[in-house]
N, C-alpha and C. Protein backbone atom coordinates (compact mmCIF):
# COMPACT_ATOMS: atom_id res chain seq x y z
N UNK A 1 205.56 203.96 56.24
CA UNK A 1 205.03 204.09 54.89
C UNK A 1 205.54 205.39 54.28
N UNK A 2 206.23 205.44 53.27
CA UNK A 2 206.85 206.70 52.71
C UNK A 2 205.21 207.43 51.86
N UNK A 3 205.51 208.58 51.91
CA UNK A 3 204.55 209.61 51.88
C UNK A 3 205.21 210.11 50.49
N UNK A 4 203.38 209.86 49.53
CA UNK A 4 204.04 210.31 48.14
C UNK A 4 203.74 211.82 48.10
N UNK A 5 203.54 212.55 48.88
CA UNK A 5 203.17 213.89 48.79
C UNK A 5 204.55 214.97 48.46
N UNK A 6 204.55 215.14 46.72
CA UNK A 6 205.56 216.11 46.18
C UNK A 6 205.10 217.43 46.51
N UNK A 7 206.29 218.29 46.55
CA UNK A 7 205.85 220.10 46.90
C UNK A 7 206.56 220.77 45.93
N UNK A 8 206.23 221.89 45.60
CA UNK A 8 206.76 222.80 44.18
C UNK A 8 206.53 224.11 45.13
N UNK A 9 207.62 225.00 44.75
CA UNK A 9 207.91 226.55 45.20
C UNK A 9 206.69 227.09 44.81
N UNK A 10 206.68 226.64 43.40
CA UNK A 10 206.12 227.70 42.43
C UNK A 10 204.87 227.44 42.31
N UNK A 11 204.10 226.54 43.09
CA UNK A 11 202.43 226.27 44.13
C UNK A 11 202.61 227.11 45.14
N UNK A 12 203.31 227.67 45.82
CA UNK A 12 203.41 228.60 46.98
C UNK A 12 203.21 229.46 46.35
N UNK A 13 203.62 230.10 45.64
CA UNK A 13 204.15 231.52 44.92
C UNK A 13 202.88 231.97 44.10
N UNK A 14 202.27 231.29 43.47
CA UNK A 14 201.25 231.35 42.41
C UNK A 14 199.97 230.90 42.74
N UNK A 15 199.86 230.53 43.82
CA UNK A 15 198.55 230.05 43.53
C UNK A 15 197.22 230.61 43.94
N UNK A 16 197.39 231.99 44.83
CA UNK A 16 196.65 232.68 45.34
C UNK A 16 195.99 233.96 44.36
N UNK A 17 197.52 234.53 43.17
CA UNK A 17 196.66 234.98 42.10
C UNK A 17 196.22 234.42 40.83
N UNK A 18 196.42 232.98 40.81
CA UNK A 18 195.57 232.10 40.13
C UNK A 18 194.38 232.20 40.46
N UNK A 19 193.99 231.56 42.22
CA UNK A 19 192.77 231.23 42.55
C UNK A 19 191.78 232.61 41.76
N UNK A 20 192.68 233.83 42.32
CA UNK A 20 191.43 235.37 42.10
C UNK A 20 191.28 235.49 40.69
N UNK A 21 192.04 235.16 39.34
CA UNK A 21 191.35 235.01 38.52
C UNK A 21 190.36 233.46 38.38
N UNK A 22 190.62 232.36 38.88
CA UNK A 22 189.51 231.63 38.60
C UNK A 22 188.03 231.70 39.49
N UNK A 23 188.75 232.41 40.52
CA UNK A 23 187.35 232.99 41.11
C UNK A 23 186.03 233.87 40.04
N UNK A 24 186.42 234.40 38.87
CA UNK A 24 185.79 235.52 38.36
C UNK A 24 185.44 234.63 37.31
N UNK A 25 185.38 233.09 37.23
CA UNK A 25 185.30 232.26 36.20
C UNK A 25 184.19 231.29 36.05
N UNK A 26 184.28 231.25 37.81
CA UNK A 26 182.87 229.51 37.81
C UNK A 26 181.95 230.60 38.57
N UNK A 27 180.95 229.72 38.53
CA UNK A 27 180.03 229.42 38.89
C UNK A 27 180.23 228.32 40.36
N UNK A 28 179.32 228.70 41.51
CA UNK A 28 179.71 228.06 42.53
C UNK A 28 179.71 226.60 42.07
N UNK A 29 178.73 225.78 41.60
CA UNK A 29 179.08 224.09 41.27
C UNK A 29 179.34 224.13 40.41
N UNK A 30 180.61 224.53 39.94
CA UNK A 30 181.45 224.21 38.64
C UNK A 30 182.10 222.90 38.93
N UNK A 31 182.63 222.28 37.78
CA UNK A 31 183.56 221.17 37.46
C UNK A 31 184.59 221.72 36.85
N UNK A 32 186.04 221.89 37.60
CA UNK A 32 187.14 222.20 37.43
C UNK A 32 188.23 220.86 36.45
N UNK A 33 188.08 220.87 35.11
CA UNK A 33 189.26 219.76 34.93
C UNK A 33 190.65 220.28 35.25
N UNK A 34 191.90 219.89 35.95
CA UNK A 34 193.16 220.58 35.86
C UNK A 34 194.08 219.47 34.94
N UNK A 35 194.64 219.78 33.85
CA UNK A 35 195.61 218.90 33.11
C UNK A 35 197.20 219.63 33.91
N UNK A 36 197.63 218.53 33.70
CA UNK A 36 199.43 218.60 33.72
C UNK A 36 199.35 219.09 35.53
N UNK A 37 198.81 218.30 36.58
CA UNK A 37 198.22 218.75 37.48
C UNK A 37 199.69 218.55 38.66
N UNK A 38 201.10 218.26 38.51
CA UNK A 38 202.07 218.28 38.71
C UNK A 38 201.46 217.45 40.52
N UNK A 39 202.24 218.29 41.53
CA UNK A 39 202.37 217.90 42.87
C UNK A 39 200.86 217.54 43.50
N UNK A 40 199.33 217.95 42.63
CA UNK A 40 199.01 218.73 43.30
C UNK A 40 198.06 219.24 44.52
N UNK A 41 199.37 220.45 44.14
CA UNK A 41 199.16 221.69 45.33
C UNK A 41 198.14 222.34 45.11
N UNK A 42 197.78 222.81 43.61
CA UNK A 42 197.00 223.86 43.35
C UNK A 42 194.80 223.39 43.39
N UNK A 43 195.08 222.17 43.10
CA UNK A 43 193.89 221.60 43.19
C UNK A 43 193.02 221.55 44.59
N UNK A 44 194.05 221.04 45.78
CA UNK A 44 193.96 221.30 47.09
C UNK A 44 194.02 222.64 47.58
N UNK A 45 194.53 223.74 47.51
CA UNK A 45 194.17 224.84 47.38
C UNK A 45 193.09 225.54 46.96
N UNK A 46 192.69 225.01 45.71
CA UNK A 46 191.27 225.81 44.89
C UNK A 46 190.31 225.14 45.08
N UNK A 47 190.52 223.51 45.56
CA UNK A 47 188.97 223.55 45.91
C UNK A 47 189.07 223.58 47.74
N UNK A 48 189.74 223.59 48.43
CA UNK A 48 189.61 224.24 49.71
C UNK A 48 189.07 225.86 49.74
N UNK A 49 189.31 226.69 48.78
CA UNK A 49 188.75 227.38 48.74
C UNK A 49 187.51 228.46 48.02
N UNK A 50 187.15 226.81 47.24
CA UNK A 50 185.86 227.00 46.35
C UNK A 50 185.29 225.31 46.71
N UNK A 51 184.78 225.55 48.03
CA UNK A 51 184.05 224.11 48.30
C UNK A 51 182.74 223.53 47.55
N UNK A 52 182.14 224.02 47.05
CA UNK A 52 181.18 223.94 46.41
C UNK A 52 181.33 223.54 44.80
N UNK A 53 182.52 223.53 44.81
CA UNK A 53 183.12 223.29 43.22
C UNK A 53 183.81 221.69 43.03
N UNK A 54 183.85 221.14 42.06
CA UNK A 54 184.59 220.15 41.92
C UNK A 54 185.57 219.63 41.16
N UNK A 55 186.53 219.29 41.57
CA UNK A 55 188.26 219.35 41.02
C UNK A 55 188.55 217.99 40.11
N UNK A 56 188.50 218.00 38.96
CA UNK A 56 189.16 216.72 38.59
C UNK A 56 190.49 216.82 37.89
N UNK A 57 191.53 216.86 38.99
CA UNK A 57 193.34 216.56 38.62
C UNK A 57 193.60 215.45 37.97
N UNK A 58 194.61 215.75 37.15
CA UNK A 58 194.82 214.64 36.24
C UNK A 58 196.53 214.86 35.86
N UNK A 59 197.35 213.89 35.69
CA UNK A 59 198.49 213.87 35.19
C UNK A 59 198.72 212.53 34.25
N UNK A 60 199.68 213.30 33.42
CA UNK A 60 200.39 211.72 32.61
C UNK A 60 201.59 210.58 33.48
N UNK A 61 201.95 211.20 34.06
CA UNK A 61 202.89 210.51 35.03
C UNK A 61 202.66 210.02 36.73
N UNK A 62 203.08 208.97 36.97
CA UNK A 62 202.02 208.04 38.13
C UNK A 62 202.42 208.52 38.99
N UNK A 63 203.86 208.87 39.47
CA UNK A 63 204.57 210.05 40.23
C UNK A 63 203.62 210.92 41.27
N UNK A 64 203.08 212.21 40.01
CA UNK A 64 202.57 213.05 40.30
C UNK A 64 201.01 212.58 40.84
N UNK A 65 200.60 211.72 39.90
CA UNK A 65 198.98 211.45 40.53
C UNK A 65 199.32 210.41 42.00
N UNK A 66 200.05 209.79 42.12
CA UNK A 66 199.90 209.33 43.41
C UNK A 66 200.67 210.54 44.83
N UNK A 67 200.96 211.58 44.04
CA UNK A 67 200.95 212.64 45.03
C UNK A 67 199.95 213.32 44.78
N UNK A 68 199.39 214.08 44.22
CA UNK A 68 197.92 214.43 43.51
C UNK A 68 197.14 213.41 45.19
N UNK A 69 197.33 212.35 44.34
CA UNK A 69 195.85 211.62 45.59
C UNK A 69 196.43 211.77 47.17
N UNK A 70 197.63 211.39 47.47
CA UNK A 70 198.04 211.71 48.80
C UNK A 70 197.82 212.98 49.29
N UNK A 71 198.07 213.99 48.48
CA UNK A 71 197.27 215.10 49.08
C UNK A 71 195.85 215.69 48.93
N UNK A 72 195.12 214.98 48.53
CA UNK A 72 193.69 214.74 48.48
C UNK A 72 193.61 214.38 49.82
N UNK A 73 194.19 213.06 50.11
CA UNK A 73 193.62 212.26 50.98
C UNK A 73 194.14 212.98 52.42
N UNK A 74 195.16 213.50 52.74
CA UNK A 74 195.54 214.36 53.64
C UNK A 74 194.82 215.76 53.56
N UNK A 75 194.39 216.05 53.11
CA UNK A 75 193.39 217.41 52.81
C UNK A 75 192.42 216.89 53.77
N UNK A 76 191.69 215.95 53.05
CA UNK A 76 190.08 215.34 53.41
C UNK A 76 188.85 216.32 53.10
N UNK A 77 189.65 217.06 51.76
CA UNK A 77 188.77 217.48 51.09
C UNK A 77 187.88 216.74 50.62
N UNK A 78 186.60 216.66 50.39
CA UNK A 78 185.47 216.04 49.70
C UNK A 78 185.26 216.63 48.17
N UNK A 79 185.94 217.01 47.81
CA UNK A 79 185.47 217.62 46.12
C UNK A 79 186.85 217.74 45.40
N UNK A 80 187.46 216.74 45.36
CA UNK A 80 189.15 216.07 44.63
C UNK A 80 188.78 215.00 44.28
N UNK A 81 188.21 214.94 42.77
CA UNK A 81 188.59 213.42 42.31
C UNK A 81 189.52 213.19 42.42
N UNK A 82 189.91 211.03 41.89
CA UNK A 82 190.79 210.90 41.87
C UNK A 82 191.45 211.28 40.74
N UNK A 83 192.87 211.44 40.52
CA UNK A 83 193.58 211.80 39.62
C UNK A 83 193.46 211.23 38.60
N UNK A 84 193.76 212.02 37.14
CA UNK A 84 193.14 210.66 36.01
C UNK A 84 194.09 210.89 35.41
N UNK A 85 194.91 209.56 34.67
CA UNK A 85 196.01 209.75 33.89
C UNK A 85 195.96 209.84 32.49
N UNK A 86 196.07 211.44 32.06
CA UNK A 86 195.91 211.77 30.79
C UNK A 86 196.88 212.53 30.43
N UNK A 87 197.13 212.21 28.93
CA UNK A 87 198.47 213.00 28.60
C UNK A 87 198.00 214.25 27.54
N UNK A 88 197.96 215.29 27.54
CA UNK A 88 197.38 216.29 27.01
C UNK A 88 197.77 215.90 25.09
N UNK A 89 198.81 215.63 24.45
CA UNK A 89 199.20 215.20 23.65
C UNK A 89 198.54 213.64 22.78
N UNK A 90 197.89 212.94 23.45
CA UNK A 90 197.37 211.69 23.52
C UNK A 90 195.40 212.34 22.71
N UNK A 91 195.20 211.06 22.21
CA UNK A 91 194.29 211.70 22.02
C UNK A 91 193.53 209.89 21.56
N UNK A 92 192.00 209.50 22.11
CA UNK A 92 190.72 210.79 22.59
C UNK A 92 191.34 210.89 23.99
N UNK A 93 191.15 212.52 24.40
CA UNK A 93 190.61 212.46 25.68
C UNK A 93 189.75 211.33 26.84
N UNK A 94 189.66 211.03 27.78
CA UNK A 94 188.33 210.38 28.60
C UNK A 94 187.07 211.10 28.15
N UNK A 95 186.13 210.55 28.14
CA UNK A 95 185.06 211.30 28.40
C UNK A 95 184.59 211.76 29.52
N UNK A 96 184.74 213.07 29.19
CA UNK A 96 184.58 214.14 30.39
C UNK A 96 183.76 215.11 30.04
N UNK A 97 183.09 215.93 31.17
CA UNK A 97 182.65 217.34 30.44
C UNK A 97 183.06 218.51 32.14
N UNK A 98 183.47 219.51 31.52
CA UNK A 98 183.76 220.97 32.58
C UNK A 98 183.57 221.58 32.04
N UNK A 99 182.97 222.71 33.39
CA UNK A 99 182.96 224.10 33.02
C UNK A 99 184.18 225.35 33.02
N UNK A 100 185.27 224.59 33.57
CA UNK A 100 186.31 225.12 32.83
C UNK A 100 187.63 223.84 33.07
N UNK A 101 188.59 224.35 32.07
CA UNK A 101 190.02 223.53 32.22
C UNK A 101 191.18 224.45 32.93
N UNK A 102 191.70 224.15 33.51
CA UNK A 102 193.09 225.01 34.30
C UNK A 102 194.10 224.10 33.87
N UNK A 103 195.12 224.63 33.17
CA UNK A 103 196.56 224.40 33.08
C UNK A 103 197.55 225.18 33.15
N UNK A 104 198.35 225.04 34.35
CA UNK A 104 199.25 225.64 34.79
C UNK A 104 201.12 225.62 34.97
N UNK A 105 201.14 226.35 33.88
CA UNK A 105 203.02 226.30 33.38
C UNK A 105 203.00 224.93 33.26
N UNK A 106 202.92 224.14 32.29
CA UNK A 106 202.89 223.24 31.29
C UNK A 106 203.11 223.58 29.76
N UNK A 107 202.95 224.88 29.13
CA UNK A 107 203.23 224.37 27.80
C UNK A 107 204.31 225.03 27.16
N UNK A 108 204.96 225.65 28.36
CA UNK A 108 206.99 226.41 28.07
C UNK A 108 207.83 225.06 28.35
N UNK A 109 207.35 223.47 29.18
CA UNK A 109 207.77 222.78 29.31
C UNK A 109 207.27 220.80 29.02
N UNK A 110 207.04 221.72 27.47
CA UNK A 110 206.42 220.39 27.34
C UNK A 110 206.47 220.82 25.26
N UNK A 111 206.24 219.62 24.32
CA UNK A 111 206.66 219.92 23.12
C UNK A 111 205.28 220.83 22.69
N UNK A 112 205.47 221.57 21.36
CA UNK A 112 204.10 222.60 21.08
C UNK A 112 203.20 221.57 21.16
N UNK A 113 203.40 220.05 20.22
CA UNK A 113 201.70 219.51 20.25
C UNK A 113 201.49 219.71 21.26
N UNK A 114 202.07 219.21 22.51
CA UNK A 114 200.98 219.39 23.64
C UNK A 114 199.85 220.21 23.91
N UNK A 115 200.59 221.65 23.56
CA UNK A 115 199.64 222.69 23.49
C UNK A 115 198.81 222.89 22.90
N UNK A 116 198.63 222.03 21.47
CA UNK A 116 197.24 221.88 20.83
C UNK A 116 196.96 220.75 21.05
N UNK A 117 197.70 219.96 21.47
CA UNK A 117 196.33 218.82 21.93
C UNK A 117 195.63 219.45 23.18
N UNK A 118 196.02 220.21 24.17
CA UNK A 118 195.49 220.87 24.75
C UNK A 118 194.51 221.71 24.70
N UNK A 119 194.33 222.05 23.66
CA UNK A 119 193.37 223.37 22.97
C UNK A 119 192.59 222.16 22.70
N UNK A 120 192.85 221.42 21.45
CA UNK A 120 191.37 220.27 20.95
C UNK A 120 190.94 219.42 22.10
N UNK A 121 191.73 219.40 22.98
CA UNK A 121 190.76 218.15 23.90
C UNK A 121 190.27 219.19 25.07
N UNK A 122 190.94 220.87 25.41
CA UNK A 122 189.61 221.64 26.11
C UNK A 122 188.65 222.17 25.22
N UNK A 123 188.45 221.56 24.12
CA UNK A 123 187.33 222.32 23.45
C UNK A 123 186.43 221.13 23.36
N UNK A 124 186.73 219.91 23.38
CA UNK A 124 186.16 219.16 23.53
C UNK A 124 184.94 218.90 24.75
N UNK A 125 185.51 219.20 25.77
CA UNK A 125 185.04 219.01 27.22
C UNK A 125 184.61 220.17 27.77
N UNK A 126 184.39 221.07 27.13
CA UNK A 126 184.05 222.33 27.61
C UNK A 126 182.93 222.67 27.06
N UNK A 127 181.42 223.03 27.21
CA UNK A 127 180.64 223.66 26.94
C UNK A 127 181.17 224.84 26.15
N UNK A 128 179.99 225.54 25.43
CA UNK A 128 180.15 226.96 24.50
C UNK A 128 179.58 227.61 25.80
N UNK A 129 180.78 228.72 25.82
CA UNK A 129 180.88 229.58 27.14
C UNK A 129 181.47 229.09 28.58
N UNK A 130 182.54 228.01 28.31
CA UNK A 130 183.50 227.25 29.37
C UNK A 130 184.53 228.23 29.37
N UNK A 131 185.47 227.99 29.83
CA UNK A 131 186.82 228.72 30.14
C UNK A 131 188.21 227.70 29.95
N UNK A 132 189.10 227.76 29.39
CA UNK A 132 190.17 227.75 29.76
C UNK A 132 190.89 228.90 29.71
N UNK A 133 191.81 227.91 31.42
CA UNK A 133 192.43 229.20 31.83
C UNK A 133 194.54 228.42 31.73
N UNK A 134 194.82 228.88 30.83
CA UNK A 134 196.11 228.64 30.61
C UNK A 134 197.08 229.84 31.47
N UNK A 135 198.11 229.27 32.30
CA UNK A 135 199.63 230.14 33.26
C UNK A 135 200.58 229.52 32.78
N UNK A 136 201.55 231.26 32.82
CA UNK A 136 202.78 230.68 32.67
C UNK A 136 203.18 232.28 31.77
N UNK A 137 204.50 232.08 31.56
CA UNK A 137 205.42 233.17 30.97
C UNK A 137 205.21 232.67 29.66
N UNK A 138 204.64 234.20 28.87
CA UNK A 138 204.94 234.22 27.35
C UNK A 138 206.08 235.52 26.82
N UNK A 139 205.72 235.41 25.59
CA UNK A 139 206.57 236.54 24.43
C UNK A 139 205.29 236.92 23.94
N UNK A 140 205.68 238.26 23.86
CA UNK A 140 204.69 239.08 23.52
C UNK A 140 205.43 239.72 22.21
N UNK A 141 204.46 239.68 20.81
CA UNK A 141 205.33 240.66 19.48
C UNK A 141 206.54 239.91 19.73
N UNK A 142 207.16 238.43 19.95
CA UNK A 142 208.16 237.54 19.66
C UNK A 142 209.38 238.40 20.94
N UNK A 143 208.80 239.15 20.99
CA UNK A 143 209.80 239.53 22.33
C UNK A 143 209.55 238.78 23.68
N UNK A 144 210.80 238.63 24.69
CA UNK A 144 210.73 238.13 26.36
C UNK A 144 210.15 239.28 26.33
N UNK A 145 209.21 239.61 27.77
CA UNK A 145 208.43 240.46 29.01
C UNK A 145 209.78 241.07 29.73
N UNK A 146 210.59 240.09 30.30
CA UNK A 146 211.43 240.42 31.24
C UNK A 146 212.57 239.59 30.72
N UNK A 147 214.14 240.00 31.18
CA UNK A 147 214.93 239.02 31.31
C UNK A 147 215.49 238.01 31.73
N UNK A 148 214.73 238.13 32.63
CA UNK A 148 214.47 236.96 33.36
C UNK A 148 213.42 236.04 32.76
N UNK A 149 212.91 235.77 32.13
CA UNK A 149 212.04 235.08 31.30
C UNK A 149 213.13 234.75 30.12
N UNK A 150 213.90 235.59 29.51
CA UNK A 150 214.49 235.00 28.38
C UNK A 150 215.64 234.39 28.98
N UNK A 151 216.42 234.38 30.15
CA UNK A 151 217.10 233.44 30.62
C UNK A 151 216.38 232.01 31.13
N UNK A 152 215.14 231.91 31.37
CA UNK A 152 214.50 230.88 31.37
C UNK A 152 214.38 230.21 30.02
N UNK A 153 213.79 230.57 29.22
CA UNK A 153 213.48 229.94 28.10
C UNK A 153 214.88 229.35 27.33
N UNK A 154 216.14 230.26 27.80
CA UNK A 154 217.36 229.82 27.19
C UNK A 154 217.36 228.07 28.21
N UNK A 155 217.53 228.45 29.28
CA UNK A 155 217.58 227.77 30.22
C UNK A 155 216.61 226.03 29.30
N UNK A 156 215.57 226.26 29.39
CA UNK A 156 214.70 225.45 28.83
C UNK A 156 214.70 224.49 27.56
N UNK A 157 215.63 225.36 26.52
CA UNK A 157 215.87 224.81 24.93
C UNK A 157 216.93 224.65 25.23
N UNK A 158 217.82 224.47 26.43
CA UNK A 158 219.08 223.59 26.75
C UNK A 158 218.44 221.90 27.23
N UNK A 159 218.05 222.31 28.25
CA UNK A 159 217.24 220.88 28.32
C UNK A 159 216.65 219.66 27.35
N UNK A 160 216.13 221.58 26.63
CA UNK A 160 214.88 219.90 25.45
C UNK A 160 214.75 221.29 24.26
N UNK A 161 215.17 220.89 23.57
CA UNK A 161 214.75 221.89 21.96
C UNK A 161 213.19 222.46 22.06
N UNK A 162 212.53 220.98 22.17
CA UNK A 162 211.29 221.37 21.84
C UNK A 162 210.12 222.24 22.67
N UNK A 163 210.77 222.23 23.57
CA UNK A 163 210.61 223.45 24.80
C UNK A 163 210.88 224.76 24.59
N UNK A 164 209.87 225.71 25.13
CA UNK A 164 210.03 227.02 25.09
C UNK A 164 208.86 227.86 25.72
N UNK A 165 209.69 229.15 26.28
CA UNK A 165 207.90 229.83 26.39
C UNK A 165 207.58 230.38 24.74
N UNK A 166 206.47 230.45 24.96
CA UNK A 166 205.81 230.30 23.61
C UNK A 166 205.40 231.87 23.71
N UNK A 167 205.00 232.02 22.24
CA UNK A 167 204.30 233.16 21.66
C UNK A 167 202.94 233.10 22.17
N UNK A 168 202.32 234.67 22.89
CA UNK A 168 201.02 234.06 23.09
C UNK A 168 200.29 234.82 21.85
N UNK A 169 200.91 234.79 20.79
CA UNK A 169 200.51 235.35 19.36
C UNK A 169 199.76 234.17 19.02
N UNK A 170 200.76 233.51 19.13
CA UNK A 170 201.12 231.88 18.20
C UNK A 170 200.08 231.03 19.31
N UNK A 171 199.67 230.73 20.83
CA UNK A 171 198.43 230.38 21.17
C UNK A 171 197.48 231.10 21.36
N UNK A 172 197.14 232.19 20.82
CA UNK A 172 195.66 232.94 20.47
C UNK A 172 195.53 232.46 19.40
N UNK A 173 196.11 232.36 18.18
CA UNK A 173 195.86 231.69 17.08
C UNK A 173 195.70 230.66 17.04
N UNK A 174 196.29 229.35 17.87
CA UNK A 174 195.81 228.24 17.68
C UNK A 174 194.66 227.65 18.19
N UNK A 175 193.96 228.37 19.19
CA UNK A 175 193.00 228.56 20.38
C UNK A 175 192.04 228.98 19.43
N UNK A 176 192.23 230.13 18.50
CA UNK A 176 191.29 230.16 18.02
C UNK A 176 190.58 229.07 16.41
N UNK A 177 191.63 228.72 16.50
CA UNK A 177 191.59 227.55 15.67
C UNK A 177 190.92 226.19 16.13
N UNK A 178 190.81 226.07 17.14
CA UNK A 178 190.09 225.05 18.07
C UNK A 178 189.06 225.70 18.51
N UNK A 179 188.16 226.65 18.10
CA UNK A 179 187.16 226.99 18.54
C UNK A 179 187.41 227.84 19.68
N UNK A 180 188.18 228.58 20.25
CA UNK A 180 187.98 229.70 21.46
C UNK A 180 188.05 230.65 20.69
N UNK A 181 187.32 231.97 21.30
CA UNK A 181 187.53 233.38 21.30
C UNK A 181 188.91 233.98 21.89
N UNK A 182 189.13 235.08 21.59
CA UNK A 182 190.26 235.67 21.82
C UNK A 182 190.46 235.83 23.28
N UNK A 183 191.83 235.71 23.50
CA UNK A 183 192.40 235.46 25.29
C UNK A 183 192.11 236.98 25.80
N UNK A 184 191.30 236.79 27.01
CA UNK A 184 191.41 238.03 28.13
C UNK A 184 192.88 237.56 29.44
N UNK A 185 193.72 238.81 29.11
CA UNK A 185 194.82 238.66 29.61
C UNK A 185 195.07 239.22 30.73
N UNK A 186 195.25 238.49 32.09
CA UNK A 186 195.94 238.95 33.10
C UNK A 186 197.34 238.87 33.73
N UNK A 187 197.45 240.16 33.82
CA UNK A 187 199.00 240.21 34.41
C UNK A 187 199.28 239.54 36.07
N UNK A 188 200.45 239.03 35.58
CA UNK A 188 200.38 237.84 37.06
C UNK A 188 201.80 238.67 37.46
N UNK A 189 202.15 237.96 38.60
CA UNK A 189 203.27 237.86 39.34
C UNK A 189 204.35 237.70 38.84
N UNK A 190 205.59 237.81 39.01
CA UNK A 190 207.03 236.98 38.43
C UNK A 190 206.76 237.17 36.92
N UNK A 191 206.53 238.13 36.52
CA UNK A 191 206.09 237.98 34.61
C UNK A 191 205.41 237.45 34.10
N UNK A 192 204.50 236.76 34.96
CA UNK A 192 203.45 235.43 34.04
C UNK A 192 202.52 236.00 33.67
N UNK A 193 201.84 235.46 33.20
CA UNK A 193 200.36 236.05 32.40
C UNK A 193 199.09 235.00 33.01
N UNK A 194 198.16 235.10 32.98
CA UNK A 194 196.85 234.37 32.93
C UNK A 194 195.74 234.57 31.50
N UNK A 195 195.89 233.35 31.11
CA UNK A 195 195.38 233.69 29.22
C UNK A 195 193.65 233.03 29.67
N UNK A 196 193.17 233.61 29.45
CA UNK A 196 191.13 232.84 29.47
C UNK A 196 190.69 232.83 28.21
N UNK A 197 190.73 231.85 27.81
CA UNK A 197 190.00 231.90 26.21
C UNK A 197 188.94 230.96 26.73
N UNK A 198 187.37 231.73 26.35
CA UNK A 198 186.51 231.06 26.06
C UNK A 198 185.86 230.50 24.78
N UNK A 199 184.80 228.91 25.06
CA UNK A 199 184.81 228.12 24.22
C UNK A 199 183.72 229.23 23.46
């Protein structure tokens, strides 16, 4: 039986100072939604090490959620829904409700709506005083962080125009346009940032 279980570097690399900012976020029985939930790695990770919490991964592509569930099911974690196929761009949402949303390096590789359908459908599902917690490399004052970030993003609008790392000018503003407060920003690893805008 071939084994749908996909692996990403960049779940190795990231996901340990992810977890420590979402550690400072829930509440022990929180409901974790993760959109654009790729291989995942990171879901099996965070709730292995927030057992008391509960994970609902979700992707638009069947790919990823039938690796999503294979590594659920090889975990034998007890707190991994199954994967739900939602496309952040798509809209209504499922009906859902969390106490926070995690999306991780999804919206440098994916078109801007995404990123506000992302904002309106975590404001949707999120209580007043939820969290989303958006990763990934921005521009700060329309400038790259590093150059290595602006060879990515070149890298990126070769692929697909509508791709880019984004201004996190340009998603504080739209975030706050969907009802969040202004992003508390942590400095990550490899140039990334960790953005928390609460509802």
């Amino acid at each position: 039986m071939q084994d749908a279980r996909l692996t990403s570097a960049s779940v190795e690399r990231n996901r340990e100072p992810i977890l420590g900012v979402l550690r400072g976020l829930l509440h022990s029985h929180a409901t974790v939604l993760e959109i654009a939930s790729g291989s995942g790695g990171h879901a099996v990770h965070f709730a292995a090490a927030l057992p008391l919490a509960v994970f609902q991964p979700s992707d638009p592509d069947a790919a990823a959620r039938a690796s999503i569930d294979a590594w659920t099911a090889h975990s034998g974690l007890p707190n991994i829904r199954p994967a739900l196929a939602l496309d952040a761009m798509a809209g209504p949402w499922p009906d859902l409700q969390a106490d926070a949303v995690v999306c991780i390096n999804m919206i440098h590789i994916a078109p801007w709506a995404a990123a506000l359908g992302l904002l309106r459908g975590a404001a949707r599902v999120l209580a007043p005083g939820g969290a989303l917690l958006l990763y990934g490399p921005y521009r700060r004052a329309g400038q790259h962080t590093a150059d290595s970030n602006a060879a990515f993003d070149a890298s990126l609008r070769a692929r697909n125009p509508a791709w880019g790392i984004r201004d996190l000018e340009a998603v504080a503003s739209a975030a706050s346009a969907a009802g969040f407060g202004p992003p508390e920003i942590h400095a990550m690893p490899a140039n990334n940032l960790s953005l928390v805008l609460r509802r």
